[in-house]
Protein backbone atom coordinates (compact mmCIF):
# COMPACT_ATOMS: atom_id res chain seq x y z
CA UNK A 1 -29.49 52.98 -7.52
CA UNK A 2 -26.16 53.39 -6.04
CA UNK A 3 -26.70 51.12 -2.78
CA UNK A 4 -27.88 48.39 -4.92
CA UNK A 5 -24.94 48.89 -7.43
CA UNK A 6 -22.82 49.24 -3.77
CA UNK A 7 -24.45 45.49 -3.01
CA UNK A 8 -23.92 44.23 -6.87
CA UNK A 9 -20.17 44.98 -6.36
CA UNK A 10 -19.62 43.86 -3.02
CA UNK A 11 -21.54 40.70 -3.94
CA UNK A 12 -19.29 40.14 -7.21
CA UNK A 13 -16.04 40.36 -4.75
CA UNK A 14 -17.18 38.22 -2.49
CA UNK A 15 -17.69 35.46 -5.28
CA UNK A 16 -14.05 36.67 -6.87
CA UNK A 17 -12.57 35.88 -3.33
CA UNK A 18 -14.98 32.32 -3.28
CA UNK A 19 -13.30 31.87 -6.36
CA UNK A 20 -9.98 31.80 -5.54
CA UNK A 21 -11.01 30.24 -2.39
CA UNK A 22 -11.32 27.36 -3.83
CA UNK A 23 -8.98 27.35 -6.57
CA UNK A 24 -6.25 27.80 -3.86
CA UNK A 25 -7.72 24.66 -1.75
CA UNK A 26 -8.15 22.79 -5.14
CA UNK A 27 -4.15 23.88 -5.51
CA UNK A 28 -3.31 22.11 -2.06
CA UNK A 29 -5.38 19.04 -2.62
CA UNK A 30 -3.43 18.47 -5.96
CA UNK A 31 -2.15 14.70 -3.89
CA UNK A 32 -5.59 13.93 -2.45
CA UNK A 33 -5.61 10.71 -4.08
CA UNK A 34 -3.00 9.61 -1.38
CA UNK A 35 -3.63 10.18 1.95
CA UNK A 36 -1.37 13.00 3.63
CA UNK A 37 -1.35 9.69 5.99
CA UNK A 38 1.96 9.24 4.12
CA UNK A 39 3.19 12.67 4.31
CA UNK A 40 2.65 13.04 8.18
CA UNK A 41 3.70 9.22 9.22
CA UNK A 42 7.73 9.02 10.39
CA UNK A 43 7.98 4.86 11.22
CA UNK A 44 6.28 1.44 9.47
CA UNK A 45 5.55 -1.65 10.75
CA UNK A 46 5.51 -4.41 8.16
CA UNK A 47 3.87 -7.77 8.86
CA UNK A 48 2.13 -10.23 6.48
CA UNK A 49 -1.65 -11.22 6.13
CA UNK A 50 -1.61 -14.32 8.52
CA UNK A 51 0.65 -12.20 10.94
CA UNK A 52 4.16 -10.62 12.14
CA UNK A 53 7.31 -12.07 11.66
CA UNK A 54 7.64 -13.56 15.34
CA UNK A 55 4.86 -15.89 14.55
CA UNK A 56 6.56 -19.22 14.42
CA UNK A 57 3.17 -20.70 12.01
CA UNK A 58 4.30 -17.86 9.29
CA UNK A 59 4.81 -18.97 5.88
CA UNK A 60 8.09 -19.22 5.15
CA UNK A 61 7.66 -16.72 1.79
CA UNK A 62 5.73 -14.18 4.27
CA UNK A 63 8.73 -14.44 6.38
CA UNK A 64 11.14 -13.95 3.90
CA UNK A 65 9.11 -10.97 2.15
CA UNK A 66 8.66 -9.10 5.52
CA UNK A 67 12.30 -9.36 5.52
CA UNK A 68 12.91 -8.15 2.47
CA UNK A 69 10.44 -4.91 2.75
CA UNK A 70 12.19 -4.42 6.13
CA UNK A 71 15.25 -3.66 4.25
CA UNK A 72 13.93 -1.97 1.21
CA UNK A 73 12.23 0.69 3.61
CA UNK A 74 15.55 1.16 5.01
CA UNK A 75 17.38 1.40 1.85
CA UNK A 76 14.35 4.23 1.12
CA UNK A 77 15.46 5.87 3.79
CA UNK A 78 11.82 8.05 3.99
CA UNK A 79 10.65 6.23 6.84
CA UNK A 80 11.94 4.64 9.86
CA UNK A 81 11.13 0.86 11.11
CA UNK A 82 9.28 0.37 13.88
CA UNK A 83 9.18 -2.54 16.56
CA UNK A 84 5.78 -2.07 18.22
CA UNK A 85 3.05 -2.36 15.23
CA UNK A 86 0.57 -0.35 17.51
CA UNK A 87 3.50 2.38 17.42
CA UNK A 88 4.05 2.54 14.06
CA UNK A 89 2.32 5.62 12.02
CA UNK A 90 2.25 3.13 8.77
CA UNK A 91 1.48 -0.86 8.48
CA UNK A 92 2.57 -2.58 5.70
CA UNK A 93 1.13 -5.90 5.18
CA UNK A 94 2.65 -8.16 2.44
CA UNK A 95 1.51 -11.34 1.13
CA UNK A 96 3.67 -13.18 -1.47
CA UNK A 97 1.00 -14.79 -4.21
CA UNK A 98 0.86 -18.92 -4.15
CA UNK A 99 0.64 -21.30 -6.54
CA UNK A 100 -3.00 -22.69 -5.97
CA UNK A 101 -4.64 -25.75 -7.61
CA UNK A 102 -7.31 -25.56 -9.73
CA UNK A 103 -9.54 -27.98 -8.81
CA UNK A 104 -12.37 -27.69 -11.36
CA UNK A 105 -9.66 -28.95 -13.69
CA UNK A 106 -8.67 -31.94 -11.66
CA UNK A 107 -9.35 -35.34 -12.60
CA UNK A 108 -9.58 -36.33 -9.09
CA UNK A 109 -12.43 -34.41 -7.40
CA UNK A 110 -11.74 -36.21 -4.09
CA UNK A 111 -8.23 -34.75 -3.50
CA UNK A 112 -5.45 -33.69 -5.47
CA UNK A 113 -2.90 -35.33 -7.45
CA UNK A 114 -0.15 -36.46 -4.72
CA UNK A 115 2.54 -35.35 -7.00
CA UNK A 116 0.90 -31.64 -6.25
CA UNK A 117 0.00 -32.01 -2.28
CA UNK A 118 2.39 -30.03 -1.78
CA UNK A 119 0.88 -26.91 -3.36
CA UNK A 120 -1.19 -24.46 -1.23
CA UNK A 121 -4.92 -25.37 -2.28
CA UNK A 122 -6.40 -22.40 -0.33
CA UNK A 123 -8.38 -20.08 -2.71
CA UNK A 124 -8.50 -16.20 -2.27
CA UNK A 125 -11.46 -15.13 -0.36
CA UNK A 126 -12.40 -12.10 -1.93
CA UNK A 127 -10.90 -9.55 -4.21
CA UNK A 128 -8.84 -7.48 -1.80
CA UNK A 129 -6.85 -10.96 -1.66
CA UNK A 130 -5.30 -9.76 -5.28
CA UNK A 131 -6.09 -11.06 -8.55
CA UNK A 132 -4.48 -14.35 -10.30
CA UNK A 133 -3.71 -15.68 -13.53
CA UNK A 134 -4.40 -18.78 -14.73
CA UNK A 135 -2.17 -21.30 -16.08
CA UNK A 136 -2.53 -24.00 -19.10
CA UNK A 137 -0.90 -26.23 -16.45
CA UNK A 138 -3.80 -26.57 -14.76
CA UNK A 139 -2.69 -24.19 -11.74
CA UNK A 140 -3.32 -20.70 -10.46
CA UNK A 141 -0.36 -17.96 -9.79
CA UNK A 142 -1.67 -16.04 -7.54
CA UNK A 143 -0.50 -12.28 -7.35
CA UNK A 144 1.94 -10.77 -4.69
CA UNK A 145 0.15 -8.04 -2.01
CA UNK A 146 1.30 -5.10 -0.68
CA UNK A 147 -1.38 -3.24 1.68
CA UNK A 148 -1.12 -0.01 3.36
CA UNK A 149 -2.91 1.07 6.66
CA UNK A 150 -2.71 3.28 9.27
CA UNK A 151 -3.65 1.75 12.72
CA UNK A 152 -6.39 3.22 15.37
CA UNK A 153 -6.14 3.97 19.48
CA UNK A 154 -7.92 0.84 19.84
CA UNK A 155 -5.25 -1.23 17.93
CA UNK A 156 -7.67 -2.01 14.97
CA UNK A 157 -6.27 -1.47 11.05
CA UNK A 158 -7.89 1.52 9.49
CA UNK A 159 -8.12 1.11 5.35
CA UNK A 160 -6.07 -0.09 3.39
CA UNK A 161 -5.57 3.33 2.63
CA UNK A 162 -2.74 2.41 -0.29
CA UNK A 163 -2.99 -0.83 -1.97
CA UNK A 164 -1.55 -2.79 -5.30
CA UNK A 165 -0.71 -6.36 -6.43
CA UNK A 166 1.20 -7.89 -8.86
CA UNK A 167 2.62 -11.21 -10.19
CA UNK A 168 6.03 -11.53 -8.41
CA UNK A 169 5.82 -8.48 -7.03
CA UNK A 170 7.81 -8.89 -3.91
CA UNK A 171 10.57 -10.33 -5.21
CA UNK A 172 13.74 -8.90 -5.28
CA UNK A 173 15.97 -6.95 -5.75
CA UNK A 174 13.38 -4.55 -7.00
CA UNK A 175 10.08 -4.82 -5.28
CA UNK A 176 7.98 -3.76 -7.89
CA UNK A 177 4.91 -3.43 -6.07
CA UNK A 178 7.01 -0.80 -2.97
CA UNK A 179 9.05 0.89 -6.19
CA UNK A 180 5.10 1.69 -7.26
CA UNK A 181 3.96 3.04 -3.43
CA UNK A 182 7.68 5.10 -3.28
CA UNK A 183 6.95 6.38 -6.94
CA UNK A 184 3.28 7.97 -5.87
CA UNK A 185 4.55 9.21 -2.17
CA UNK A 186 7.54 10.93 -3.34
CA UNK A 187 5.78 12.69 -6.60
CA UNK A 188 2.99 13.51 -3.78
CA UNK A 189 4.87 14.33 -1.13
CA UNK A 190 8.46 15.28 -2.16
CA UNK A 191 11.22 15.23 0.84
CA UNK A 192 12.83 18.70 0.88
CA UNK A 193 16.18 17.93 -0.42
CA UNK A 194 18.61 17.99 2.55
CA UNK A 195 21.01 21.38 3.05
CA UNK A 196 24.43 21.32 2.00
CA UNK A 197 26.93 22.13 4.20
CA UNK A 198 29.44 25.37 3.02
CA UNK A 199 32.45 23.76 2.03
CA UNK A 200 35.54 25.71 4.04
């Protein structure tokens, strides 16, 4: 009777320790939903969908949003910028929404209007090209992008591991859509606030 009250209680602390086992790993996983990617990376590389900012074919709005990220992660001050993408810990690819045609609507199925042949009439691919509204004007704002991914040995881009769109969303001075990914790393992953020095 007493060995297998012995095993009962050895058996019911094992579980207790199980218990809090897992309650302590559940404690340190409270920021699982973003990848300790974020928490470990120290530099970013920032590019567009159709490519870096040395590509001379770039559209001029990716160009000017790379830019503008550029300097928002330095005014964030979290992470550094880096110049090789393969060397960065963190890519951020941008992709500032067009105005596209919609050509269902068109009264001209051979082309479009020539007043509008200036508008972008390439359509999003899938959804990870960001959602759209449409317009009573017969056009299509498409939303801004901001992707997140880390980058493998092999120079390949691993995710997105972080990702969000929204109309106008890289504009600034705010950058809505890098004000959302700073909001969710720093609640996640808070900086240890820096030490003051003893004044004399």
């Amino acid at each position: 009777m007493q060995s297998i009250m012995k095993r009962n209680v050895a058996l019911l602390s094992l579980l207790i320790a199980a218990i809090g086992v897992v309650v302590a790993q559940a404690k340190d996983k409270k920021h699982a939903s973003l990848p300790e990617a974020f928490q470990s990376a120290h530099t970013v590389f920032v590019e567009s969908r159709d490519g870096d900012i040395t590509d001379l074919k770039l559209d001029p709005e990716d160009r000017t949003a790379i830019l503008d990220m550029q300097d928002a992660i330095q005014d964030w001050g979290r992470y550094t910028l880096s110049r090789s993408r393969r060397d960065a810990d963190l890519i951020l690819v941008v992709h500032k929404g067009r105005v596209l045609r919609d050509q269902s609507n068109t009264a001209n199925p051979a082309g479009p209007h020539p007043s509008t042949s200036h508008i972008p009439l390439q359509q999003p691919t899938d959804a990870s090209q960001g959602s759209s509204g449409d317009s009573p004007d017969g056009f299509t704002h498409e939303n801004d992008e901001l992707r997140v991914y880390t980058i493998q040995p092999d120079g390949k881009l691993k995710g997105p591991i972080w990702r969000d769109d929204q109309e106008r969303g890289l504009n600034t001075p705010n950058i809505l859509l890098l004000q959302r990914l700073k909001l969710e790393v720093e609640k996640n992953y808070p900086t240890a606030p820096a030490n003051k020095q003893p004044t004399p």
